[in-house]
C-alpha atoms as a PDB file:
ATOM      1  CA  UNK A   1     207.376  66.879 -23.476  1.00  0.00           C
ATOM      2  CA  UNK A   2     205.712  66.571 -20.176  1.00  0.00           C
ATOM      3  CA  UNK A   3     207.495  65.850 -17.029  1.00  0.00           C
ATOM      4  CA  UNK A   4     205.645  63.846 -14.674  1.00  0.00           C
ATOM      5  CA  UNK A   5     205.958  60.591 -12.876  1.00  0.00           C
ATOM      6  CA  UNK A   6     205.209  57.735 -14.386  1.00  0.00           C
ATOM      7  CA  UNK A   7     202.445  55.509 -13.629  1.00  0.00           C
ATOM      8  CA  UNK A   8     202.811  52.193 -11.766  1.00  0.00           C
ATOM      9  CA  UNK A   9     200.423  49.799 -13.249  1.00  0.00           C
ATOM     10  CA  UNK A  10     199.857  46.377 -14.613  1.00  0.00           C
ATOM     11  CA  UNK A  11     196.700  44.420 -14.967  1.00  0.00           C
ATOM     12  CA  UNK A  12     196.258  42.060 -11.771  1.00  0.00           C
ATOM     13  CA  UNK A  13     196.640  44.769  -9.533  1.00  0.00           C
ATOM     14  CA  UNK A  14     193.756  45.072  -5.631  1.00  0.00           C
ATOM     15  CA  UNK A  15     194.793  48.491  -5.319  1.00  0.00           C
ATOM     16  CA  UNK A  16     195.044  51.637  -7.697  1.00  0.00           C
ATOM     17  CA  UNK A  17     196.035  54.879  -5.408  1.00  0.00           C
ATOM     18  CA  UNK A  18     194.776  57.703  -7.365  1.00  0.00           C
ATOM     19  CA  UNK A  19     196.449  61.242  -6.627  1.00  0.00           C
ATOM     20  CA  UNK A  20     195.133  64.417  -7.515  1.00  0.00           C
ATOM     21  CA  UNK A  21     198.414  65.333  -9.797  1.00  0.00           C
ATOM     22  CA  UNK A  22     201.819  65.396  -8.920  1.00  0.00           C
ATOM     23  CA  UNK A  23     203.441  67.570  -6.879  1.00  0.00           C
ATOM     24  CA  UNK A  24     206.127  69.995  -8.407  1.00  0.00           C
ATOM     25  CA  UNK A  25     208.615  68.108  -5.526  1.00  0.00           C
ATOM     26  CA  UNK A  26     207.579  64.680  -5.892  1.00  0.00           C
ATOM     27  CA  UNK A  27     208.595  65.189 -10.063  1.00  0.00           C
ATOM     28  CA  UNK A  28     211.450  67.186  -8.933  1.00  0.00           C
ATOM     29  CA  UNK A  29     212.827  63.881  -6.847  1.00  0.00           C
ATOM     30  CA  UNK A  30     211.200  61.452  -8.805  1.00  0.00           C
ATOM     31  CA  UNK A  31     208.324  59.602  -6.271  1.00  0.00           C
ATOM     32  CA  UNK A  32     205.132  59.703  -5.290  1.00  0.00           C
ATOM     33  CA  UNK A  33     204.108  61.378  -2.266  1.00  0.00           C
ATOM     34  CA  UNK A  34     208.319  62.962  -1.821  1.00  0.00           C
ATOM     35  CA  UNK A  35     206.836  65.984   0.292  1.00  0.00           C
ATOM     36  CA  UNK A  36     208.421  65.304   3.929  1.00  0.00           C
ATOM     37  CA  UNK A  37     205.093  66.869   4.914  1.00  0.00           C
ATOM     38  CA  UNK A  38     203.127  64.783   3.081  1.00  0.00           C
ATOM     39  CA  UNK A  39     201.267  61.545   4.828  1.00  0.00           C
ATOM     40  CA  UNK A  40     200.730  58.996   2.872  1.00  0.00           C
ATOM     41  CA  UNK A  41     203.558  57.126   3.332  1.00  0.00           C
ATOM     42  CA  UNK A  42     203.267  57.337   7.036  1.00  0.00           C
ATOM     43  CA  UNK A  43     199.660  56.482   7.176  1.00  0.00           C
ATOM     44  CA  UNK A  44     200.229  53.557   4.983  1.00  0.00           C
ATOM     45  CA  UNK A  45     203.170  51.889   7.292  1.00  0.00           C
ATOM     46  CA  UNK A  46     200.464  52.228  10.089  1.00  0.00           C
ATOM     47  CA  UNK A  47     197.923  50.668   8.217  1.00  0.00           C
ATOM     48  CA  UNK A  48     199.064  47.387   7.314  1.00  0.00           C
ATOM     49  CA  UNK A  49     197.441  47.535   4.018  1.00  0.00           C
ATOM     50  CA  UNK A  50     201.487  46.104   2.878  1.00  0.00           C
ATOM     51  CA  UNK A  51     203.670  43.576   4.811  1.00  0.00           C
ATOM     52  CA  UNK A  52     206.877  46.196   4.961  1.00  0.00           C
ATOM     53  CA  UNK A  53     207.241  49.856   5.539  1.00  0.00           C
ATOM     54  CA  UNK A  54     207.849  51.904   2.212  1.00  0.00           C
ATOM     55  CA  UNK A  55     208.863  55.601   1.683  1.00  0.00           C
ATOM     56  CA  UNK A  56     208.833  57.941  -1.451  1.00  0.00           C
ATOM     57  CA  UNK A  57     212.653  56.185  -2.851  1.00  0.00           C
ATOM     58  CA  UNK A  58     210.526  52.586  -2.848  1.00  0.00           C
ATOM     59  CA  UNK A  59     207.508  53.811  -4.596  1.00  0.00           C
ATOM     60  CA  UNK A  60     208.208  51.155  -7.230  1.00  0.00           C
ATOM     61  CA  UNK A  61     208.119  48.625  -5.160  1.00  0.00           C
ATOM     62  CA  UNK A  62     204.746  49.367  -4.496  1.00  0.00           C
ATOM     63  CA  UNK A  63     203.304  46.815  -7.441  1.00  0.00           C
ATOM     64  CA  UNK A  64     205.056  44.053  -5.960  1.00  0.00           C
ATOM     65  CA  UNK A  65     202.474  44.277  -2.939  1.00  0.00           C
ATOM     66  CA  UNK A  66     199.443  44.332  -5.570  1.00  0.00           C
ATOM     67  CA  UNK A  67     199.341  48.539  -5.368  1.00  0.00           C
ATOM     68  CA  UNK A  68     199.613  50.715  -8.426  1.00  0.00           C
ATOM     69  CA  UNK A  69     199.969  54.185  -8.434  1.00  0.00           C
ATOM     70  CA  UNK A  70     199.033  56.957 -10.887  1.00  0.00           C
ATOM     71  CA  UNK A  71     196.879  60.701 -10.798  1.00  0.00           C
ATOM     72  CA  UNK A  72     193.932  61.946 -12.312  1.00  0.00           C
ATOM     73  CA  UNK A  73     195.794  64.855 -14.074  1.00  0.00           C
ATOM     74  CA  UNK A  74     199.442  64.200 -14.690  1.00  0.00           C
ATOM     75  CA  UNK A  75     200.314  67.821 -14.593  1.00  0.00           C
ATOM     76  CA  UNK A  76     202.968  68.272 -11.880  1.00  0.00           C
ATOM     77  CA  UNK A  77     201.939  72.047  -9.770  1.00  0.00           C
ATOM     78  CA  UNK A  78     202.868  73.178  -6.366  1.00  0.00           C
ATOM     79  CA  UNK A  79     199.484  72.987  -5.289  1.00  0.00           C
ATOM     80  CA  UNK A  80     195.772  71.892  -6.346  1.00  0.00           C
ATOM     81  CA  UNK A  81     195.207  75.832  -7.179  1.00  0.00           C
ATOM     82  CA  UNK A  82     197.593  75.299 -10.202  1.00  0.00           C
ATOM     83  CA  UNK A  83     195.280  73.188 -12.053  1.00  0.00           C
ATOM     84  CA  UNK A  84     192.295  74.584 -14.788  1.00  0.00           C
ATOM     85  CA  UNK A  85     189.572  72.936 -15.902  1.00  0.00           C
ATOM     86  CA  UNK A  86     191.274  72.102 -19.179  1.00  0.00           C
ATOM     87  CA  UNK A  87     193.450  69.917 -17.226  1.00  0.00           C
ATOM     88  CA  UNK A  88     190.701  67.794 -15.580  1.00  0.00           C
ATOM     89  CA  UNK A  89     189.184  67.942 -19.202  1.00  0.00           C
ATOM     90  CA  UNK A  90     192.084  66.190 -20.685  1.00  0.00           C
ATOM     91  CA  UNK A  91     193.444  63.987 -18.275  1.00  0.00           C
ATOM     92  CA  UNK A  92     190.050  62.380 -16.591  1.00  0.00           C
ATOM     93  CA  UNK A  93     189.276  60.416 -19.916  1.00  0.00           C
ATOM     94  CA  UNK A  94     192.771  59.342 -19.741  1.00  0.00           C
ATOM     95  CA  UNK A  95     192.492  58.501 -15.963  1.00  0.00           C
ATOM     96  CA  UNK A  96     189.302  56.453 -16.723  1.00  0.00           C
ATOM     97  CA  UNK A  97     190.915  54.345 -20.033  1.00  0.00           C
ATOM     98  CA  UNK A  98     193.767  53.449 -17.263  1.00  0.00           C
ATOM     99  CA  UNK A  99     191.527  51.861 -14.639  1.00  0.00           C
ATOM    100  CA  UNK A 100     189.462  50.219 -17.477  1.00  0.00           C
ATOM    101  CA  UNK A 101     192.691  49.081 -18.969  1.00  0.00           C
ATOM    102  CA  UNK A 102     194.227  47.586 -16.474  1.00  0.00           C
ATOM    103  CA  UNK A 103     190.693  46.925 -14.054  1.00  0.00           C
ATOM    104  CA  UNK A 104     192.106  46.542 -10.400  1.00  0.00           C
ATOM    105  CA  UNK A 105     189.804  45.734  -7.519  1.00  0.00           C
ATOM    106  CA  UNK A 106     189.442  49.091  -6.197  1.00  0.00           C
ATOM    107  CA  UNK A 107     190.938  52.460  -7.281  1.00  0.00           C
ATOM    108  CA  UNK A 108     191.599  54.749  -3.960  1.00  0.00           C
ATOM    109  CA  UNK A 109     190.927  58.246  -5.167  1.00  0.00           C
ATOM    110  CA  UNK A 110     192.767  60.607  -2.815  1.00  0.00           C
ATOM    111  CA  UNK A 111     190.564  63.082  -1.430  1.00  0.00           C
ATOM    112  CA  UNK A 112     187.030  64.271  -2.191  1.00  0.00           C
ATOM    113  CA  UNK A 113     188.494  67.230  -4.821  1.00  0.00           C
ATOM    114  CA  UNK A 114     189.981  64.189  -6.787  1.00  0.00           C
ATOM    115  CA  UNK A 115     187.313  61.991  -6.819  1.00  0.00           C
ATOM    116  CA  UNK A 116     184.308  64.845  -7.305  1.00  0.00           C
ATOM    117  CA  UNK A 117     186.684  65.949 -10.546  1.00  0.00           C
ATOM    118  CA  UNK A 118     186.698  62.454 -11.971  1.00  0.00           C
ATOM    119  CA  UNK A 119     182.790  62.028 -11.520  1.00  0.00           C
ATOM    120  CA  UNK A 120     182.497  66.004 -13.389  1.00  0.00           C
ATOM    121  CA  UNK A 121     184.389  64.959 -16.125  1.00  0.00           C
ATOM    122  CA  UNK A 122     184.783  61.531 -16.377  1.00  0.00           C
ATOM    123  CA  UNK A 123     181.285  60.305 -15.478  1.00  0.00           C
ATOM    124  CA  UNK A 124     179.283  63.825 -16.306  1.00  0.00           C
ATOM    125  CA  UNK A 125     177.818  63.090 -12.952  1.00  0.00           C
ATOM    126  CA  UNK A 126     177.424  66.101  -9.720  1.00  0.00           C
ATOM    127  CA  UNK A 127     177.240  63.912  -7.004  1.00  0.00           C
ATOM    128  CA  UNK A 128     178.005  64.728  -2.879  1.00  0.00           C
ATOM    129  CA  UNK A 129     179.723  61.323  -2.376  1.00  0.00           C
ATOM    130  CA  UNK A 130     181.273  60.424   1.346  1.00  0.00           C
ATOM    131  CA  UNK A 131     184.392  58.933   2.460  1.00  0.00           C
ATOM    132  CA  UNK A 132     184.964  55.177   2.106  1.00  0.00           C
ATOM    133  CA  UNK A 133     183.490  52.853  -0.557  1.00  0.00           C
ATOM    134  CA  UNK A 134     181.425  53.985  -3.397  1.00  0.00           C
ATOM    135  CA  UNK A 135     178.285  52.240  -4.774  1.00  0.00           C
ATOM    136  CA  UNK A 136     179.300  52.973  -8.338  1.00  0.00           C
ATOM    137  CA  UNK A 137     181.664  51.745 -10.268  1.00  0.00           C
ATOM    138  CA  UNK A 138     184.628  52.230 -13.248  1.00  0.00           C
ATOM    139  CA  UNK A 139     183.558  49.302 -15.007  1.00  0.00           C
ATOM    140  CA  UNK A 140     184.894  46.633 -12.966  1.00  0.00           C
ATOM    141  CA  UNK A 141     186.620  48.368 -10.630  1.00  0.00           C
ATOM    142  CA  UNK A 142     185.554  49.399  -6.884  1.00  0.00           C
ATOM    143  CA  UNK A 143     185.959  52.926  -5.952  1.00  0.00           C
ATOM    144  CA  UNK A 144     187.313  54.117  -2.664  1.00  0.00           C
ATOM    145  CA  UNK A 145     188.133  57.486  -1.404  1.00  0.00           C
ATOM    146  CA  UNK A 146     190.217  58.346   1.427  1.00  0.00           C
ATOM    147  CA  UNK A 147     191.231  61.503   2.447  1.00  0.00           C
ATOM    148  CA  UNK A 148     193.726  63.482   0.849  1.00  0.00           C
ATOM    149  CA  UNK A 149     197.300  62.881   2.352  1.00  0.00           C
ATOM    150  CA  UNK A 150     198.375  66.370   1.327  1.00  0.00           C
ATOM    151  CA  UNK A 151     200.181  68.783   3.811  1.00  0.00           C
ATOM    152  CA  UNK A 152     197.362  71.215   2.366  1.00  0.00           C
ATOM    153  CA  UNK A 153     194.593  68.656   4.094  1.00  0.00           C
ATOM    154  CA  UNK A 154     195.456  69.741   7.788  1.00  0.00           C
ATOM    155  CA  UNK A 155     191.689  68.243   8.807  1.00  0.00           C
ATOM    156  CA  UNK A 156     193.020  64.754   8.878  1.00  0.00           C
ATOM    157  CA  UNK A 157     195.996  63.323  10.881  1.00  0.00           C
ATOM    158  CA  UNK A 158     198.523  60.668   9.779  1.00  0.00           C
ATOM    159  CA  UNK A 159     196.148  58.075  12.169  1.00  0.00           C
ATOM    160  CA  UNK A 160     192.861  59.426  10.613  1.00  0.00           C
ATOM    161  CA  UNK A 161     194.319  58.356   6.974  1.00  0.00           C
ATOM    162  CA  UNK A 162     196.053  55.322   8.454  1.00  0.00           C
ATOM    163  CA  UNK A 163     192.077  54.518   9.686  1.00  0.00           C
ATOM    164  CA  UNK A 164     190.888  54.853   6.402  1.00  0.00           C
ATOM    165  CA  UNK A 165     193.462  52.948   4.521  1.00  0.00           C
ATOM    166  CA  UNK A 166     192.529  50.084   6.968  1.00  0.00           C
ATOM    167  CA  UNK A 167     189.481  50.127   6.102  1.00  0.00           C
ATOM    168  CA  UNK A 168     190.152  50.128   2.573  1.00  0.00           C
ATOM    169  CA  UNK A 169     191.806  46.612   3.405  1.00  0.00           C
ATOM    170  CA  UNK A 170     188.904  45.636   5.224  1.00  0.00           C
ATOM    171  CA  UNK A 171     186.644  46.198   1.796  1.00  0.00           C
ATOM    172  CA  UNK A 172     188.845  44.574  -0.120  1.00  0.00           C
ATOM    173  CA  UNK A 173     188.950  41.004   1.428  1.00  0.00           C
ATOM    174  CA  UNK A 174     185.261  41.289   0.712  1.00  0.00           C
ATOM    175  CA  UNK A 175     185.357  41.997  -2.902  1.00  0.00           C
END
């Protein structure tokens, strides 16, 4: 049997964050995001997008601000390296029955890898898409990428995330 994390979802929900796959120390402890050097949880207290500050421990608590969590691959691996094309093969579809499933406002992919894997093999599309909002869609649902919050993403600071998570607010008082 597969150890992952689980996923936090529920129909209702504005916000899906989207991960690449966990992280062989976020399984090991049990949240999302547990790397110390990892930033989302830092660039989401800066943002706003929720009323209190959260860390890895209160991941669950997450839904109860309208914020689901989940991955495209659920294969836990030290780093994005780890993963083969069978995994984006078999976990994409899943990914994409989850957000039709459950439909939230917007789905934040995390990172361009993430969200170019997803439209590979879960849309057969090769696209060059950009930060921010996307003009297609997963059946209901808005698409948003932000970049990756990973330690291994040294391009963008804990501010530059915390920028694009507000603006990920901003979009979704308009949807």
């Amino acid at each position: 049997m597969l150890v992952t994390l689980p996923d936090y979802l529920r129909p209702g929900l504005d916000i899906v964050f989207v991960g690449l796959n966990p992280s062989t120390i976020s399984v090991k402890q049990g949240h999302y995001f547990a790397n110390p050097r990892n930033r989302f949880w830092k660039a989401l207290n800066m943002s706003g997008l929720i009323p209190v500050e959260l860390n890895p421990e209160l991941d669950s608590h997450m839904i109860d601000y309208g914020i689901g969590l989940t991955d495209l691959i659920k294969r836990p691996t030290s780093q994005a390296t780890g993963l083969k094309a069978s995994d984006y093969r078999q976990w994409t579809p899943v990914l994409k029955d989850k957000l039709i499933l459950y439909q939230p406002k917007v789905a934040c992919f995390q990172g361009m890898l993430c969200y170019k894997a997803f439209l590979k093999y879960g849309e057969n599309l090769n696209l060059k898409p950009e930060l921010g909002l996307q003009t297609n869609m997963i059946n209901l649902t808005h698409i948003f990428v932000a970049p990756n919050p990973s330690p291994a993403n040294a391009k963008y600071s804990s501010v530059d995330i915390a920028n694009w998570y507000k603006q990920l607010g901003q979009e979704l008082l308009k949807i």
